[in-house]
N, C-alpha and C. Protein backbone atom coordinates (compact mmCIF):
# COMPACT_ATOMS: atom_id res chain seq x y z
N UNK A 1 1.66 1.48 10.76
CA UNK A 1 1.96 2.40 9.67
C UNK A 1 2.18 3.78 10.26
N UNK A 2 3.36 4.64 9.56
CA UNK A 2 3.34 6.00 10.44
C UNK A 2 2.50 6.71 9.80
N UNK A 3 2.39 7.72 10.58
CA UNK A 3 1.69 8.99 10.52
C UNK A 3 1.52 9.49 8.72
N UNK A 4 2.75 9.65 8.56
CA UNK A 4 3.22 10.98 7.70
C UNK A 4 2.18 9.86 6.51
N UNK A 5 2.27 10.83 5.16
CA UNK A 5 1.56 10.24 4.33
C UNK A 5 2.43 9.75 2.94
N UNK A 6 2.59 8.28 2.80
CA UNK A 6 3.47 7.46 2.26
C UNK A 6 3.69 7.73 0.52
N UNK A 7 4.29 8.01 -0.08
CA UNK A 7 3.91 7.70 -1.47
C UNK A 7 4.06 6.17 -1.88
N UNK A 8 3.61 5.57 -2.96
CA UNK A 8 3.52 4.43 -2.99
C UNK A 8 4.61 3.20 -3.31
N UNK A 9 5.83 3.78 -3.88
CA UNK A 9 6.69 2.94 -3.35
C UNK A 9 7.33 2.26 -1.96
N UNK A 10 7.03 3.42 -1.03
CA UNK A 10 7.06 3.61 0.20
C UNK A 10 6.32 2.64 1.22
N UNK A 11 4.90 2.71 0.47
CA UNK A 11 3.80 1.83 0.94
C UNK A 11 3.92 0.70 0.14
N UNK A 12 4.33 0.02 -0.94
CA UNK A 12 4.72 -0.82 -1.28
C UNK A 12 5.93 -1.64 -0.05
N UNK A 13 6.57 -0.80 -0.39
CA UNK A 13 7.96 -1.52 0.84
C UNK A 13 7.44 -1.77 1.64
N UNK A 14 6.79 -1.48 2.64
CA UNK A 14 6.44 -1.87 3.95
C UNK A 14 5.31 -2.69 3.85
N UNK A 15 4.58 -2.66 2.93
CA UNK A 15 3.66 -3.61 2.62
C UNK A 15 4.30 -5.35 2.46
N UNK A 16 5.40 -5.30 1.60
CA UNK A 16 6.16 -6.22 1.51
C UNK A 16 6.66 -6.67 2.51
N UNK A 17 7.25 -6.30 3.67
CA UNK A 17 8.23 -6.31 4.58
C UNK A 17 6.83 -6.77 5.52
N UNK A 18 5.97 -6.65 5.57
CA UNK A 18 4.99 -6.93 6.73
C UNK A 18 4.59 -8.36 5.84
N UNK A 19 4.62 -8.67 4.43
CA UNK A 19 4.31 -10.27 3.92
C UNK A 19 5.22 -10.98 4.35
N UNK A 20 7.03 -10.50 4.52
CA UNK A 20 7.78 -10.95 4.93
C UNK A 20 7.63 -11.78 6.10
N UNK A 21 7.19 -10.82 7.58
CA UNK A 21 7.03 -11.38 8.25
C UNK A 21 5.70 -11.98 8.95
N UNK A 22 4.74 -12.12 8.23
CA UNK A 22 3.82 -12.79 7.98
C UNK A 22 3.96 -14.15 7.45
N UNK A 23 4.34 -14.81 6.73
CA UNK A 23 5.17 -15.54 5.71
C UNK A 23 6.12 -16.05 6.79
N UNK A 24 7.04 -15.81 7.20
CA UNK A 24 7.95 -16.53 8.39
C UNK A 24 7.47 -16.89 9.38
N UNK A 25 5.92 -16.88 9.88
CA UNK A 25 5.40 -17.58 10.80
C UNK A 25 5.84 -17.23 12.41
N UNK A 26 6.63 -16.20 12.17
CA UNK A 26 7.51 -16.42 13.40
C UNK A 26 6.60 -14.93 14.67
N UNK A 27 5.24 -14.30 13.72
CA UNK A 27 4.20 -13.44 14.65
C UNK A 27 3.77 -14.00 15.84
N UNK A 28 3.35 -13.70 16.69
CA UNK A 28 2.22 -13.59 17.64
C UNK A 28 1.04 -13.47 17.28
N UNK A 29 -0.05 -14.15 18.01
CA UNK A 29 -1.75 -13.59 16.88
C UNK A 29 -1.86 -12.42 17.48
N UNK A 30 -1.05 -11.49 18.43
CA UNK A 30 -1.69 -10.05 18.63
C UNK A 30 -1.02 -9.49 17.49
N UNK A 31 0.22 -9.56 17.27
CA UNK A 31 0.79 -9.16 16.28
C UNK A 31 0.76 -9.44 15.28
N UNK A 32 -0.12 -10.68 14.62
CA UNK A 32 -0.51 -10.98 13.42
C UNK A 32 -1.50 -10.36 13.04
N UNK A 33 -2.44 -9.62 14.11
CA UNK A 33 -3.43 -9.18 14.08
C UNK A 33 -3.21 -7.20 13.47
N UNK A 34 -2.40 -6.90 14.38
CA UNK A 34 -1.83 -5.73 13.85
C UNK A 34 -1.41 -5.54 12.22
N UNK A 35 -0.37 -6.94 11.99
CA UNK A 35 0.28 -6.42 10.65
C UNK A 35 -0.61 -6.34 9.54
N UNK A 36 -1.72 -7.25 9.89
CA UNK A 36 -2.84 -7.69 8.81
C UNK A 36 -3.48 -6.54 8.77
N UNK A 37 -3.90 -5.58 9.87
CA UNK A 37 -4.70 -4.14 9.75
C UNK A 37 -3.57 -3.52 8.90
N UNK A 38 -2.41 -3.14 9.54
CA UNK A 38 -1.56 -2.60 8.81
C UNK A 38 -1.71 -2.38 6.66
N UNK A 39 -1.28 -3.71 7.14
CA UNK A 39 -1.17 -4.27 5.37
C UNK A 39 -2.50 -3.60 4.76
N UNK A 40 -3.53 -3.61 5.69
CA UNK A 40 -4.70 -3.83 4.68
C UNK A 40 -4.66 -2.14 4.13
N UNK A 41 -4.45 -1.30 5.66
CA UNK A 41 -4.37 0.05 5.28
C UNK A 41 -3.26 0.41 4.16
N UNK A 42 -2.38 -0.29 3.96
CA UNK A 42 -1.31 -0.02 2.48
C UNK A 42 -1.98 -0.44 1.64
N UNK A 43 -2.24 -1.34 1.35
CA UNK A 43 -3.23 -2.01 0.27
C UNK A 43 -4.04 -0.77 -0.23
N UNK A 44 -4.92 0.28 0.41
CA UNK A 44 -5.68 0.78 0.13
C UNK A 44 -4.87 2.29 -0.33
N UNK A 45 -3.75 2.56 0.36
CA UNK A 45 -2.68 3.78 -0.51
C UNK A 45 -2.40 3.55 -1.40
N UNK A 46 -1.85 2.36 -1.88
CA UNK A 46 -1.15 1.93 -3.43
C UNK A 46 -2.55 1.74 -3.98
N UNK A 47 -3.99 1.46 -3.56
CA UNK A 47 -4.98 1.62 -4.98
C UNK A 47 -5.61 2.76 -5.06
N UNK A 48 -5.77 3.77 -4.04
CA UNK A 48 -5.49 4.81 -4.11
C UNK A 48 -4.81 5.87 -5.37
N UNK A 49 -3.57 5.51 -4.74
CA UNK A 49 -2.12 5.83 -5.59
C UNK A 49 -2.28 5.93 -7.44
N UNK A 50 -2.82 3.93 -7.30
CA UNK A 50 -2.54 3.99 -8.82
C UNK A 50 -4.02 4.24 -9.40
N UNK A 51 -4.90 4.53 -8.74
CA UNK A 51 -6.74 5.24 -9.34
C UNK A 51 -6.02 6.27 -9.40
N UNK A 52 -5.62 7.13 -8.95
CA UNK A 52 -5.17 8.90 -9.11
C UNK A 52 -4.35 8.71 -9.95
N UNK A 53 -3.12 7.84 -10.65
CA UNK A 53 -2.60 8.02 -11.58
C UNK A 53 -2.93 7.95 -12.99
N UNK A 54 -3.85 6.76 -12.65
CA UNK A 54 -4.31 6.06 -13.89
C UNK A 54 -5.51 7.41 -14.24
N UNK A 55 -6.75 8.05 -13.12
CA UNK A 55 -7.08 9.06 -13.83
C UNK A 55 -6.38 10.22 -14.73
N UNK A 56 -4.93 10.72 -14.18
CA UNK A 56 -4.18 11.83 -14.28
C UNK A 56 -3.79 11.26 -15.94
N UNK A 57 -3.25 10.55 -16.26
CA UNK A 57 -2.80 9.40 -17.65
C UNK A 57 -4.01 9.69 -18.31
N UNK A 58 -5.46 9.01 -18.02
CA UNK A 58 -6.42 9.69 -18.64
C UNK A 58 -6.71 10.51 -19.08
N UNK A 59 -6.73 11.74 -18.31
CA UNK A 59 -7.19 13.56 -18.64
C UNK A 59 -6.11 13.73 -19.48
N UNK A 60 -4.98 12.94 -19.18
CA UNK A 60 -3.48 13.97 -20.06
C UNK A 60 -3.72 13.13 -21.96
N UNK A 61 -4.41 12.22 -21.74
CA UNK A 61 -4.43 11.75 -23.37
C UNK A 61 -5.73 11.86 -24.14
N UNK A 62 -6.55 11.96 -23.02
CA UNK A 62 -8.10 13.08 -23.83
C UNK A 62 -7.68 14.38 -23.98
N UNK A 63 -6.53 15.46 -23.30
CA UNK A 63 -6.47 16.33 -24.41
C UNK A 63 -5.56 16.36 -25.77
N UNK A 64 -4.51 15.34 -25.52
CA UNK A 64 -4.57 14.96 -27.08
C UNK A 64 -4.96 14.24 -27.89
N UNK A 65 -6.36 14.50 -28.06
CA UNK A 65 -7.56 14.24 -29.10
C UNK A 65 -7.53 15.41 -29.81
């Protein structure tokens, strides 16, 4: 995963693209080993992602109460 910090479509895509080749069988176990850290660290941006949205959705419809 690079550096910079992904928004979550972003981390979606590459999340996908690493099931891709996971899924084709066609890894190495060093490199199966990598994509699986990988993945796991996207996994945790997109719930991330959608906890910060889903709070932001929250606060914005408790003030119209």
């Amino acid at each position: 995963m690079s550096k910079k910090k992904l928004n979550y479509t972003e981390a979606l895509t590459e999340l996908e693209g690493i099931i891709e080749q996971i899924e084709s069988g066609d890894l190495t176990v060093d490199e199966l080993s990598e994509k699986v850290k990988t993945a796991a660290d996207l996994v945790k941006v997109c719930q991330d992602k959608l906890r910060k949205t889903e709070d932001e959705i929250n606060k914005t419809l408790e003030g119209l109460e």
